[in-house]
Protein backbone atom coordinates (compact mmCIF):
# COMPACT_ATOMS: atom_id res chain seq x y z
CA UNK A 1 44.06 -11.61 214.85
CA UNK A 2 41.54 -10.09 211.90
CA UNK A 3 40.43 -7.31 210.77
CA UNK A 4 37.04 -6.37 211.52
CA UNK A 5 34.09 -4.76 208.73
CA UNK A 6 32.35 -1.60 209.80
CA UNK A 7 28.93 -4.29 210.11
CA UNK A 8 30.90 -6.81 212.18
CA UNK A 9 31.76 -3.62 214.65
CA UNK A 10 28.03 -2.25 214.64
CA UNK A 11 26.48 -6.17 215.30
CA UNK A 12 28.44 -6.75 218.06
CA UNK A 13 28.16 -4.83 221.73
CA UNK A 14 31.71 -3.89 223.15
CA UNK A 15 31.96 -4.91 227.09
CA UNK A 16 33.83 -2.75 229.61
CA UNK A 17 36.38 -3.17 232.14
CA UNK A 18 33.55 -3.29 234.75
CA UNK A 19 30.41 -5.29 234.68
CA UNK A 20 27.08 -2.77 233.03
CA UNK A 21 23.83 -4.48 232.01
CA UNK A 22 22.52 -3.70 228.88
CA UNK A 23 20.29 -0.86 229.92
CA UNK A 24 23.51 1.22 231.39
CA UNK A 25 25.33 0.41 227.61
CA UNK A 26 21.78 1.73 225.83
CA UNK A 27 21.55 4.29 228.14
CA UNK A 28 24.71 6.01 227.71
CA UNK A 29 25.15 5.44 224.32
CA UNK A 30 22.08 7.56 223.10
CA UNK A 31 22.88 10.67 221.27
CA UNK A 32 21.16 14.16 222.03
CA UNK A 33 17.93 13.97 220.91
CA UNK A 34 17.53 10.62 220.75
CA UNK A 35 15.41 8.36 223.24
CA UNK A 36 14.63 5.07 224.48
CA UNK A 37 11.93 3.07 226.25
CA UNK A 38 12.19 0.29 228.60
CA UNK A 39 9.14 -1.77 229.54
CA UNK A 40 8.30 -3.37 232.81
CA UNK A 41 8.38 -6.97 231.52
CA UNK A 42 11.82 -6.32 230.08
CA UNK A 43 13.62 -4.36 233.20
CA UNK A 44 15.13 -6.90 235.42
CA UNK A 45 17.20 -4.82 238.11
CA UNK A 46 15.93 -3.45 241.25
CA UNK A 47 16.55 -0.39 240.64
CA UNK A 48 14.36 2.12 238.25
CA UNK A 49 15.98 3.68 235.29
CA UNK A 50 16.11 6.84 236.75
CA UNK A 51 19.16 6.03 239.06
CA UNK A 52 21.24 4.88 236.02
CA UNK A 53 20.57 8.18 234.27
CA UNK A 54 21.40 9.78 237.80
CA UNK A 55 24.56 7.67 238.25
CA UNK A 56 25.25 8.73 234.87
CA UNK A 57 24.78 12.53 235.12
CA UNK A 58 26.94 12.50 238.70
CA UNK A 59 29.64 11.11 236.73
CA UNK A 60 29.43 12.86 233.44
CA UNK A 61 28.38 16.48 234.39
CA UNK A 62 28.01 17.50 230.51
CA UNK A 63 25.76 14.48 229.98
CA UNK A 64 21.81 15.29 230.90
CA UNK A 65 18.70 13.06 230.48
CA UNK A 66 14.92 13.37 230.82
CA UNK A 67 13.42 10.55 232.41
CA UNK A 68 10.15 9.38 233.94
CA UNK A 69 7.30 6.25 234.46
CA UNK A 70 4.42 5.97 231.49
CA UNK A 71 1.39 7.73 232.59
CA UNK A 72 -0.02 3.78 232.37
CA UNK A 73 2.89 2.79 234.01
CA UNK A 74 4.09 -0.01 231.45
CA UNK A 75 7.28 1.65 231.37
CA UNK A 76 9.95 4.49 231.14
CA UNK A 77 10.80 6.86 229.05
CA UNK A 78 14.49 8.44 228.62
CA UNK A 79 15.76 11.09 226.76
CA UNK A 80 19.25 12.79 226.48
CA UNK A 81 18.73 16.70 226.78
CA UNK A 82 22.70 16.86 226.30
């Protein structure tokens, strides 16, 4: 066992108990105010965006996002409102 630098910690993503792609761990990790886009070519799940941050809000009820498709529909855009 080591001891682990403040850098080391930040570089490297922790994994759950459960299996969560990337854009779940991205998702849930942004703090209010803060947002993130996801573009078409990089999105790889069936699913849009939106049900993550929906999945998300049903189980965190404090936790709220703003979501929603590019106008040129290259992407998303989400937000956390709180």
């Amino acid at each position: 066992m080591r001891d682990l630098s403040d850098e080391e910690m930040s570089e490297t993503p922790l994994l759950f108990k459960g299996k969560a792609s990337p854009f779940y761990i991205k998702i849930i990790g942004l703090k209010k105010g803060k947002g993130v886009f996801i573009s078409k070519q990089e999105w790889n799940l069936g699913k849009t965006p939106g049900r993550i941050c929906l999945y998300i809000m049903k189980k965190f009820p404090h936790v709220k996002y703003d979501y929603g498709m590019e106008p040129d529909e290259s992407g998303w855009k989400v937000r956390r409102v709180e």
